[in-house]
PDB file of N, CA and C in Angstrom:
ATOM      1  N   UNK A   1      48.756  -3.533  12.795  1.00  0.00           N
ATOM      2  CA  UNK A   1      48.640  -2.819  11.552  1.00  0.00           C
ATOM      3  C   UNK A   1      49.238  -1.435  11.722  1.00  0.00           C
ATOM      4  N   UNK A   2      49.696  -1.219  10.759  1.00  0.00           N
ATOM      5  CA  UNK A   2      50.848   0.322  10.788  1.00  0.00           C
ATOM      6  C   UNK A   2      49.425   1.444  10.429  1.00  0.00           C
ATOM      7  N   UNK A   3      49.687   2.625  10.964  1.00  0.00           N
ATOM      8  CA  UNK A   3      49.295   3.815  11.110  1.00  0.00           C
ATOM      9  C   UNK A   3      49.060   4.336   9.831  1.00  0.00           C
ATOM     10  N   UNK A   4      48.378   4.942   9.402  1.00  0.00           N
ATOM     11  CA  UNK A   4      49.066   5.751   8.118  1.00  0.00           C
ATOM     12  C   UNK A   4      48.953   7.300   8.779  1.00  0.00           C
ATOM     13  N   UNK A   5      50.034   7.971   7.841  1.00  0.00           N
ATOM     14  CA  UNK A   5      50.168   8.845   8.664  1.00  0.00           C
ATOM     15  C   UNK A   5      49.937  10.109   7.636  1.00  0.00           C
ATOM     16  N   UNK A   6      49.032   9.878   6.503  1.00  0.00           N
ATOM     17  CA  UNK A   6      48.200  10.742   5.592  1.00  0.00           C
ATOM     18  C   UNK A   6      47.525  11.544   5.847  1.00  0.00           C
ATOM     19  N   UNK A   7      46.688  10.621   6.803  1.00  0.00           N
ATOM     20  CA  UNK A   7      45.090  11.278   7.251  1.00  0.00           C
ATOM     21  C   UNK A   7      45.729  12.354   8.567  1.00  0.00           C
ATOM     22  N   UNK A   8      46.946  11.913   9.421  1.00  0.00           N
ATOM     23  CA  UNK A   8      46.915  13.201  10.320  1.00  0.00           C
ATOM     24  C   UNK A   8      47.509  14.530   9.746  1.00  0.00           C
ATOM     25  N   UNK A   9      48.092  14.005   8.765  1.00  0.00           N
ATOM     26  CA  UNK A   9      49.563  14.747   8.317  1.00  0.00           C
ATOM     27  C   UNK A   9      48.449  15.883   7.037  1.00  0.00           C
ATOM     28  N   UNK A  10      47.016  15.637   6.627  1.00  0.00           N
ATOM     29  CA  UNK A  10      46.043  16.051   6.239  1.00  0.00           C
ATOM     30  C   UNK A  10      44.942  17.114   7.250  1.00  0.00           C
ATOM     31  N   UNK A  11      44.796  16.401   8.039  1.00  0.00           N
ATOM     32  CA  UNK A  11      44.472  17.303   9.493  1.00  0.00           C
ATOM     33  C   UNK A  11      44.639  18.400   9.969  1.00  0.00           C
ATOM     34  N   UNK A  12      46.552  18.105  10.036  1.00  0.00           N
ATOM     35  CA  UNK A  12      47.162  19.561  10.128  1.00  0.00           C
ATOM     36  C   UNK A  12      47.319  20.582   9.417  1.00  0.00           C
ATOM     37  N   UNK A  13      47.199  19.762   7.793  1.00  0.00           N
ATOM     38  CA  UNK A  13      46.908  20.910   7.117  1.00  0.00           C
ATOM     39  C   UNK A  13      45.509  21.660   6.827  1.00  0.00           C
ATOM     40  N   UNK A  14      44.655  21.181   7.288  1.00  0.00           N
ATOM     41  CA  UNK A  14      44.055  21.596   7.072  1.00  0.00           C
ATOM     42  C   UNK A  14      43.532  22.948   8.313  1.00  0.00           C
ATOM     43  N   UNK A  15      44.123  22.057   9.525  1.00  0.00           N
ATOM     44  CA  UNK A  15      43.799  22.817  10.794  1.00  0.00           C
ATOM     45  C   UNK A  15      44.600  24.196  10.774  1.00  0.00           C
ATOM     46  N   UNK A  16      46.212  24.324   9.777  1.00  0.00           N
ATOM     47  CA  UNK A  16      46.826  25.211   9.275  1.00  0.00           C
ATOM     48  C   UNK A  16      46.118  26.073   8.471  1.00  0.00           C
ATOM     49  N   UNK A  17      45.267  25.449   7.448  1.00  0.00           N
ATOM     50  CA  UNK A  17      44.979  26.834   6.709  1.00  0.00           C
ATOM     51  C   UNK A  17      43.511  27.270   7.248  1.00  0.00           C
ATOM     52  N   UNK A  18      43.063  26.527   8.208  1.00  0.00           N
ATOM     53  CA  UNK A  18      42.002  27.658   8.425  1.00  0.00           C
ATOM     54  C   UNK A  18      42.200  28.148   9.511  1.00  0.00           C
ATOM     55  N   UNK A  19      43.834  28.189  10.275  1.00  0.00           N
ATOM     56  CA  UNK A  19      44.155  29.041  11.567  1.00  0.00           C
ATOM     57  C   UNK A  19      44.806  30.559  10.266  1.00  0.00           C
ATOM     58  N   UNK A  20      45.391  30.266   9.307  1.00  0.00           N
ATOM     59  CA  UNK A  20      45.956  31.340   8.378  1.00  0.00           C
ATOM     60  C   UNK A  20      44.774  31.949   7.890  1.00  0.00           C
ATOM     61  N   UNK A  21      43.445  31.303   7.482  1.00  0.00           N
ATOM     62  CA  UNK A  21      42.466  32.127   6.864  1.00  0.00           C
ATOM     63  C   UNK A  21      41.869  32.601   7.839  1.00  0.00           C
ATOM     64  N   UNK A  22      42.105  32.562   9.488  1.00  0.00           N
ATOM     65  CA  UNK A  22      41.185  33.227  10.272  1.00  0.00           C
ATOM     66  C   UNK A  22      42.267  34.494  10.749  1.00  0.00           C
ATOM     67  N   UNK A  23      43.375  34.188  10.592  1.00  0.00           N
ATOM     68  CA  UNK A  23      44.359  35.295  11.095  1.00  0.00           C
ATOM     69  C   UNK A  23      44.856  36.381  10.219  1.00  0.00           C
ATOM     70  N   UNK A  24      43.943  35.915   8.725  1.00  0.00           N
ATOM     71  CA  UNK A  24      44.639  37.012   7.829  1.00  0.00           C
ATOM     72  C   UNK A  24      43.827  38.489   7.389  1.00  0.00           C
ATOM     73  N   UNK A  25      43.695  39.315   6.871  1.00  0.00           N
ATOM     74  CA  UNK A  25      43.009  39.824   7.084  1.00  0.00           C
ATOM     75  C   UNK A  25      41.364  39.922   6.588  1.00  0.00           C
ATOM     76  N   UNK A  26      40.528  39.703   7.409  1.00  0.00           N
ATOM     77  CA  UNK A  26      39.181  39.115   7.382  1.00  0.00           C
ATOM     78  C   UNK A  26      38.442  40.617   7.627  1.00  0.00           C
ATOM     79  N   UNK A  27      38.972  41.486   8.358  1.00  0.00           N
ATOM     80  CA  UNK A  27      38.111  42.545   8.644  1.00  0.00           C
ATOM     81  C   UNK A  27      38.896  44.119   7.859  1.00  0.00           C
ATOM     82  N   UNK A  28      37.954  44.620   7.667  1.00  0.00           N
ATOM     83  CA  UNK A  28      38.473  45.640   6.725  1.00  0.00           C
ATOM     84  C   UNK A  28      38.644  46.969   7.317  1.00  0.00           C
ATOM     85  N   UNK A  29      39.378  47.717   7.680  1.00  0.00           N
ATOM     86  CA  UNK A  29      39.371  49.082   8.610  1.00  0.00           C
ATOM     87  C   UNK A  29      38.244  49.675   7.622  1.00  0.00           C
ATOM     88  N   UNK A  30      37.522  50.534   8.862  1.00  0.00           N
ATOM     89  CA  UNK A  30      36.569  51.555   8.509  1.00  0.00           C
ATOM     90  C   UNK A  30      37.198  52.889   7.764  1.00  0.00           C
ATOM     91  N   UNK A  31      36.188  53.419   6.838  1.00  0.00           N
ATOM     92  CA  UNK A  31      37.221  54.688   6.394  1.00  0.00           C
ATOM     93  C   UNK A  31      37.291  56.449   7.197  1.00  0.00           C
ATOM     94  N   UNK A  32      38.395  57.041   7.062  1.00  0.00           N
ATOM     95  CA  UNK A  32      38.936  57.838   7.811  1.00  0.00           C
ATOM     96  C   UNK A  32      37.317  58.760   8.116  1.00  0.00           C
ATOM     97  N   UNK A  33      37.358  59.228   8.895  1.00  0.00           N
ATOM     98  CA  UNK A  33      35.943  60.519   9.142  1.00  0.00           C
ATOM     99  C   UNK A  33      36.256  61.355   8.618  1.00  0.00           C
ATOM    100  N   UNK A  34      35.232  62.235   8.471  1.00  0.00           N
ATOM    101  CA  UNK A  34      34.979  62.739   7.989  1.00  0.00           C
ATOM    102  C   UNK A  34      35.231  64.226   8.798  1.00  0.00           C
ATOM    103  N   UNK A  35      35.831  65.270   8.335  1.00  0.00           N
ATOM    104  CA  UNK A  35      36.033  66.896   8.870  1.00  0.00           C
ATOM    105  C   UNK A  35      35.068  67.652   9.074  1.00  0.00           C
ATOM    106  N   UNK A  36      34.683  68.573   9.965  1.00  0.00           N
ATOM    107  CA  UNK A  36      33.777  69.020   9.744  1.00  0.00           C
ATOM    108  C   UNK A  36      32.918  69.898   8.307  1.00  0.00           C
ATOM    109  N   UNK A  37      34.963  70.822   8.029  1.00  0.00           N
ATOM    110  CA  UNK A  37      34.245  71.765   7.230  1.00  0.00           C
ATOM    111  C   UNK A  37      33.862  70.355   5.738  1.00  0.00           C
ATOM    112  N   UNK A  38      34.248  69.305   5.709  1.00  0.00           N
ATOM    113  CA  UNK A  38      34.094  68.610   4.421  1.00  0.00           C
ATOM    114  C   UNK A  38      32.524  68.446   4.409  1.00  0.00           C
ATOM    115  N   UNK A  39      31.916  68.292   5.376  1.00  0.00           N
ATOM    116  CA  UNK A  39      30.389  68.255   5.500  1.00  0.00           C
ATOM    117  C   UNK A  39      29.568  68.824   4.480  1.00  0.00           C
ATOM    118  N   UNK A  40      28.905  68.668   3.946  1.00  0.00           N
ATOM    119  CA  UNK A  40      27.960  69.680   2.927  1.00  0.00           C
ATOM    120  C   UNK A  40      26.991  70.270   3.693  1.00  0.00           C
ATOM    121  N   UNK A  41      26.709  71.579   3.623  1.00  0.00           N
ATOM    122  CA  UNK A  41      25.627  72.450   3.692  1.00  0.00           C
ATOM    123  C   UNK A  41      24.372  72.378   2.731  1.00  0.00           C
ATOM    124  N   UNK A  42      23.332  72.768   3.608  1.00  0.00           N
ATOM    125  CA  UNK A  42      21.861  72.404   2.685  1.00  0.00           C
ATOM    126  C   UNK A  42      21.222  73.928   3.097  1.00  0.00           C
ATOM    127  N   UNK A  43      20.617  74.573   1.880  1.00  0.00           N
ATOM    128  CA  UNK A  43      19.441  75.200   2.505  1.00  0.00           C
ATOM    129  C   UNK A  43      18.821  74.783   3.339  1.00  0.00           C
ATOM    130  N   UNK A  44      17.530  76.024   4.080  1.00  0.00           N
ATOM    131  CA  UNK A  44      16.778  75.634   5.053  1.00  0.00           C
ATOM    132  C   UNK A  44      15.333  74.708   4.105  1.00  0.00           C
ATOM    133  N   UNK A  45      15.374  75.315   2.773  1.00  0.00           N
ATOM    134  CA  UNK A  45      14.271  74.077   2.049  1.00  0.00           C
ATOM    135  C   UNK A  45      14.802  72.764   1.373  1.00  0.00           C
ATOM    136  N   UNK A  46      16.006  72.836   1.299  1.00  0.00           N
ATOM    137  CA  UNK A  46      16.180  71.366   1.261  1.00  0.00           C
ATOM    138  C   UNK A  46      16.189  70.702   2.655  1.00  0.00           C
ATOM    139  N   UNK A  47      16.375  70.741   3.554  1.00  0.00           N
ATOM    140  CA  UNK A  47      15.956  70.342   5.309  1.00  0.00           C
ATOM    141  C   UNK A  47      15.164  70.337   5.353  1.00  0.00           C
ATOM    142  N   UNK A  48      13.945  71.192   4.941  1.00  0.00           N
ATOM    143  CA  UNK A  48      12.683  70.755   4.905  1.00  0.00           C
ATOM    144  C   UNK A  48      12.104  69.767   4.475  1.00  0.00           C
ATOM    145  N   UNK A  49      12.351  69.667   3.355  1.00  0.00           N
ATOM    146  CA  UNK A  49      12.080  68.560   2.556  1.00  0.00           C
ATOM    147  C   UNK A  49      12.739  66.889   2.771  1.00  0.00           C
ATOM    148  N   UNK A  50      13.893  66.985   3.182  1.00  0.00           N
ATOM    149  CA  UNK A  50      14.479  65.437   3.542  1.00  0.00           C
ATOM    150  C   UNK A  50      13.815  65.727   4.965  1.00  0.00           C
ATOM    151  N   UNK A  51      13.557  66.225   5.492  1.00  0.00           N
ATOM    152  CA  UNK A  51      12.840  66.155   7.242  1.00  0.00           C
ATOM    153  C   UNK A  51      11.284  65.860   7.046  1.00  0.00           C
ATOM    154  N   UNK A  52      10.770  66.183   6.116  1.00  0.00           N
ATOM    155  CA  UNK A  52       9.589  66.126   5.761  1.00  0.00           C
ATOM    156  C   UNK A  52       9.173  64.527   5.194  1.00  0.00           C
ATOM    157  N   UNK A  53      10.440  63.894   4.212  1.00  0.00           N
ATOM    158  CA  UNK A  53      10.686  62.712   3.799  1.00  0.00           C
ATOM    159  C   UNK A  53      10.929  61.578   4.875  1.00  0.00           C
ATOM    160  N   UNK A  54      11.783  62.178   5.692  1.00  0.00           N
ATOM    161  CA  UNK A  54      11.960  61.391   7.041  1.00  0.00           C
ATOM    162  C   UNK A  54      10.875  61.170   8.071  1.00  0.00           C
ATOM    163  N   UNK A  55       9.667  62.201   7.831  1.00  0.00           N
ATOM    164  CA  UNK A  55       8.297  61.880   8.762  1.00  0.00           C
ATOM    165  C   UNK A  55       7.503  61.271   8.218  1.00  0.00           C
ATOM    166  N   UNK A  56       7.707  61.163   6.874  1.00  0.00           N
ATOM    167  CA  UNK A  56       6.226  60.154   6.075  1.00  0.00           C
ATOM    168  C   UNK A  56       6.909  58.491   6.067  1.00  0.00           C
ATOM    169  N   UNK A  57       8.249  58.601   6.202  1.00  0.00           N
ATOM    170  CA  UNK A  57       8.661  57.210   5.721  1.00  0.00           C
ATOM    171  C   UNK A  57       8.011  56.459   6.798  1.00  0.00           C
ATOM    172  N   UNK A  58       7.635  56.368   8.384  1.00  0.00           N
ATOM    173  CA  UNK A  58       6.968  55.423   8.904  1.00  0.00           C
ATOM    174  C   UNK A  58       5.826  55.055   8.349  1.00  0.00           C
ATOM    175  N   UNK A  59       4.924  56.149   7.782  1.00  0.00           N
ATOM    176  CA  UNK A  59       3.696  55.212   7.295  1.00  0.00           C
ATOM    177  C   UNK A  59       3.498  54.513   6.347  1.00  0.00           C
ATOM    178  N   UNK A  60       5.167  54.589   5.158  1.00  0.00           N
ATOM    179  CA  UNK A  60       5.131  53.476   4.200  1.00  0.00           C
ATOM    180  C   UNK A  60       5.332  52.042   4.634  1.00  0.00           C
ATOM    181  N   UNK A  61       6.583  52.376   5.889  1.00  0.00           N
ATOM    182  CA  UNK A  61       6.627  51.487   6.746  1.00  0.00           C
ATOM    183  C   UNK A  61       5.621  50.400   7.203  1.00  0.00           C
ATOM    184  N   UNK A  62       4.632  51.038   7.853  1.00  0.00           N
ATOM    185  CA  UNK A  62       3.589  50.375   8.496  1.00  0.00           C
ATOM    186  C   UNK A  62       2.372  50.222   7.521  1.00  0.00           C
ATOM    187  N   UNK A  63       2.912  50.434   6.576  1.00  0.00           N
ATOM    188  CA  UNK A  63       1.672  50.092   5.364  1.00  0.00           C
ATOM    189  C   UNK A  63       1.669  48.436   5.071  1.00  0.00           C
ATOM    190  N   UNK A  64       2.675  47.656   4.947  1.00  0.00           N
ATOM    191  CA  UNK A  64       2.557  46.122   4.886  1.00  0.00           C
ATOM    192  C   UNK A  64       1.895  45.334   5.921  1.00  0.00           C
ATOM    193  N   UNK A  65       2.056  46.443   7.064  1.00  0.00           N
ATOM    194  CA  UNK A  65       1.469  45.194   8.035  1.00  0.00           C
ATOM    195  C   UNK A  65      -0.152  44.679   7.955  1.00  0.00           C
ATOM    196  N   UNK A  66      -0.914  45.648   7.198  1.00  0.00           N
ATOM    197  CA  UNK A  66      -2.276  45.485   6.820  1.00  0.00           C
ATOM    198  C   UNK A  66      -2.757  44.225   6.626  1.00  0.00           C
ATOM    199  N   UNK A  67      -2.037  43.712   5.545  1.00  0.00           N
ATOM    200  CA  UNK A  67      -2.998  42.834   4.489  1.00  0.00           C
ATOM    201  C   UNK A  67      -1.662  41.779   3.616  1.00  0.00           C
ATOM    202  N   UNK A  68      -1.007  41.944   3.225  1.00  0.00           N
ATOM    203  CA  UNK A  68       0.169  41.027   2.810  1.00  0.00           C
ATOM    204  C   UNK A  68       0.947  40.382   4.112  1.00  0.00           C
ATOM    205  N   UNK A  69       1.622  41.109   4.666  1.00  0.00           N
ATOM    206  CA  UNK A  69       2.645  40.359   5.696  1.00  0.00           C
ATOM    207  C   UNK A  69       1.429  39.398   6.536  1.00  0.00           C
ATOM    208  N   UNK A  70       0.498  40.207   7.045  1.00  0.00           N
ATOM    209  CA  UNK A  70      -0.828  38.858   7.807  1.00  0.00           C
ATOM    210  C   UNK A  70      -0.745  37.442   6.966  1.00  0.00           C
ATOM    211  N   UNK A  71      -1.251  38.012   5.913  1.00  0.00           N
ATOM    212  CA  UNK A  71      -1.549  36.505   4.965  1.00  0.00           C
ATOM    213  C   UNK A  71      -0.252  35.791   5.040  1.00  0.00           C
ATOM    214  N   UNK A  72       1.103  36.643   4.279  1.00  0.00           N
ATOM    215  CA  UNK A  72       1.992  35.235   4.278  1.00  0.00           C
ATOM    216  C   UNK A  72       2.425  34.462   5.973  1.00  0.00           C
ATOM    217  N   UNK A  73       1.909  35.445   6.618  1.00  0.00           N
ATOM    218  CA  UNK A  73       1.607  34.468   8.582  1.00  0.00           C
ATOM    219  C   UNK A  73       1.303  33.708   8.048  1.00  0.00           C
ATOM    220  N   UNK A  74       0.116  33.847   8.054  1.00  0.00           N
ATOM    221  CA  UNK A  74      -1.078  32.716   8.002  1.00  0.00           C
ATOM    222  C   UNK A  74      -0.545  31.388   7.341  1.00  0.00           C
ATOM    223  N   UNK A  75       0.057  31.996   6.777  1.00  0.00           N
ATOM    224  CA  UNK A  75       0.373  30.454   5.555  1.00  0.00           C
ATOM    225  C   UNK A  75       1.107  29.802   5.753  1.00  0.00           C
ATOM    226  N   UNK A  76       2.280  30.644   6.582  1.00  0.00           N
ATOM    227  CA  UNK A  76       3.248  29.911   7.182  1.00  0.00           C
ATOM    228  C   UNK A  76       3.169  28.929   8.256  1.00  0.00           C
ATOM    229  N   UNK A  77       2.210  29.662   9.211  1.00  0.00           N
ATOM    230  CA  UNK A  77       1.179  28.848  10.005  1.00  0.00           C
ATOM    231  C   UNK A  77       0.893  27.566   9.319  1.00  0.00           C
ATOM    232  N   UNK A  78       0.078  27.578   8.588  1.00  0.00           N
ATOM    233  CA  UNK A  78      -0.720  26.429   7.874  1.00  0.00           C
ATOM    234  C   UNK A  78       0.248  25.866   7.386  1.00  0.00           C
ATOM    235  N   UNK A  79       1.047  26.037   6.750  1.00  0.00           N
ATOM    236  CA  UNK A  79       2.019  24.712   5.872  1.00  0.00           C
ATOM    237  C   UNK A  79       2.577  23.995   7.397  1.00  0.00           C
ATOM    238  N   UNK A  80       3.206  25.069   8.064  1.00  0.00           N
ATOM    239  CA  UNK A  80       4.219  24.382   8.850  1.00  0.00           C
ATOM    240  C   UNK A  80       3.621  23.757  10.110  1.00  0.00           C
ATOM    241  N   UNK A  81       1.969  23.672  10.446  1.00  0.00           N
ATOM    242  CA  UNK A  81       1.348  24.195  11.548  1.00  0.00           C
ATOM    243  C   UNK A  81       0.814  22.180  10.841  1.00  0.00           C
ATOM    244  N   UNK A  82       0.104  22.352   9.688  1.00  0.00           N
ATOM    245  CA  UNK A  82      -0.996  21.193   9.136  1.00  0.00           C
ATOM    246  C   UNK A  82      -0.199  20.471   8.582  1.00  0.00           C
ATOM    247  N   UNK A  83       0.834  20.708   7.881  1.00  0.00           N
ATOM    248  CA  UNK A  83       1.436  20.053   6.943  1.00  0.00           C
ATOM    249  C   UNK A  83       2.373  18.498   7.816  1.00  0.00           C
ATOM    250  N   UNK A  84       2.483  18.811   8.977  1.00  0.00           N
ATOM    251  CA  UNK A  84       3.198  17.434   9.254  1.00  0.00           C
ATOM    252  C   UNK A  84       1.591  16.468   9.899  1.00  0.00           C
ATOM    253  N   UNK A  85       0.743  17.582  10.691  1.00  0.00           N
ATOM    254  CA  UNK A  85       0.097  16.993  10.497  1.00  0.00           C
ATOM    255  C   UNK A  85      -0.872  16.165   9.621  1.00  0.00           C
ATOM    256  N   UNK A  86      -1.187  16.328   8.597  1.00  0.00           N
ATOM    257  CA  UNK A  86      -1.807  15.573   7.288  1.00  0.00           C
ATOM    258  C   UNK A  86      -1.129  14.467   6.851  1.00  0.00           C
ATOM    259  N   UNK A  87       0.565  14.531   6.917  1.00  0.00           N
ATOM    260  CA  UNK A  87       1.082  13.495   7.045  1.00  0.00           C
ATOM    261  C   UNK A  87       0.929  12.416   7.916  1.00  0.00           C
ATOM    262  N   UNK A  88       1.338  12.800   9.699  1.00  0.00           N
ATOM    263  CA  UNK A  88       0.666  11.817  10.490  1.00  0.00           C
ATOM    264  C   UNK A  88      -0.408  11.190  10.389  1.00  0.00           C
ATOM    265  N   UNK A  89      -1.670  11.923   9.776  1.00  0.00           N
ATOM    266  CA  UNK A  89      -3.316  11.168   9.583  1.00  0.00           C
ATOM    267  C   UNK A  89      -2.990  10.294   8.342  1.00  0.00           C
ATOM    268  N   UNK A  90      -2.349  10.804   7.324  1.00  0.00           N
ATOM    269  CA  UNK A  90      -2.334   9.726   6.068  1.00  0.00           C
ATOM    270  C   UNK A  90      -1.734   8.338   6.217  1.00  0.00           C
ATOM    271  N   UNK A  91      -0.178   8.642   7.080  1.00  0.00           N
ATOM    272  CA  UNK A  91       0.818   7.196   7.420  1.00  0.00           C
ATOM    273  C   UNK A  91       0.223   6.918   8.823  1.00  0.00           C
ATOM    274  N   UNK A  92      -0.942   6.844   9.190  1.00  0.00           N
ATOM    275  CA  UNK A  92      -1.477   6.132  10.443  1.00  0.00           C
ATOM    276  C   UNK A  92      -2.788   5.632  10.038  1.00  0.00           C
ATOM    277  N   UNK A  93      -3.459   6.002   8.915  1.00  0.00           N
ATOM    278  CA  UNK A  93      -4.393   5.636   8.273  1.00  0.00           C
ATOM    279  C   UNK A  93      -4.953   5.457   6.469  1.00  0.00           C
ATOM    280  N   UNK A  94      -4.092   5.731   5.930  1.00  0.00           N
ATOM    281  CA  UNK A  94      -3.596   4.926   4.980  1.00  0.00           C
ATOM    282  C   UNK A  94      -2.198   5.138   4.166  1.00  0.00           C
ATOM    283  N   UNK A  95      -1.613   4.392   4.769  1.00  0.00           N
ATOM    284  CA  UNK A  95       0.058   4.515   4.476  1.00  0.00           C
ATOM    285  C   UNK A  95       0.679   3.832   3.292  1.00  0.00           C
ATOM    286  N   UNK A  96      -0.549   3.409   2.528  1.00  0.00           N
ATOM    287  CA  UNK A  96      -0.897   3.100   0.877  1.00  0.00           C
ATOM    288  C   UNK A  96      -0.408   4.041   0.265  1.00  0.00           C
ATOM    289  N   UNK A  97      -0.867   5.312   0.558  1.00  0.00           N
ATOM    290  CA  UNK A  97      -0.628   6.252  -0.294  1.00  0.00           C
ATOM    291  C   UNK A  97       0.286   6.839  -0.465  1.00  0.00           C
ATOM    292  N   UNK A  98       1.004   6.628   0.631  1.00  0.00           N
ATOM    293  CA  UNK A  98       2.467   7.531   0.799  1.00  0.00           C
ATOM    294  C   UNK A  98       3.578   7.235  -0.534  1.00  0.00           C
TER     295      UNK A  98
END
């Protein structure tokens, strides 16, 4: 039986365009830096204040770990922890129901 020669002649193209979509440009240059004098200047009370903003932000931070992020654990636990098990007890003891 003869070859067909579709499926390779498909192959290559395809093996072509994703050697062209990996060689083209995929990554984007970063933009030029920045000068010094272009920098903006702040008063000493605006520094205060974003420095002041920058010391409270950990305890908003660590405010989820209380009481929400625990629970959705937990649950994740339980679905993924019980859930195959409840299956095994049902299709080993009544597999009626399934």
């Amino acid at each position: 039986m003869a070859r067909r020669s579709s499926s390779s002649i498909l192959a290559v193209v395809l093996c072509v365009a994703a050697l062209w979509a990996l060689a083209g440009p995929a990554f984007v240059s970063p933009p030029p830096a920045a000068r010094a004098e272009d920098a903006p200047r702040f008063d000493q009370a605006a520094q205060a204040v974003v420095l002041g903003a920058a010391l409270a932000a950990p305890e908003a931070a660590h405010a989820a770990n209380q009481g929400y992020a625990v629970l959705q654990l937990g649950w994740a636990v339980f679905i993924i922890g019980f859930g195959p098990a409840g299956l095994f007890l049902i299709y080993f003891n009544k597999p009626e129901i399934l």
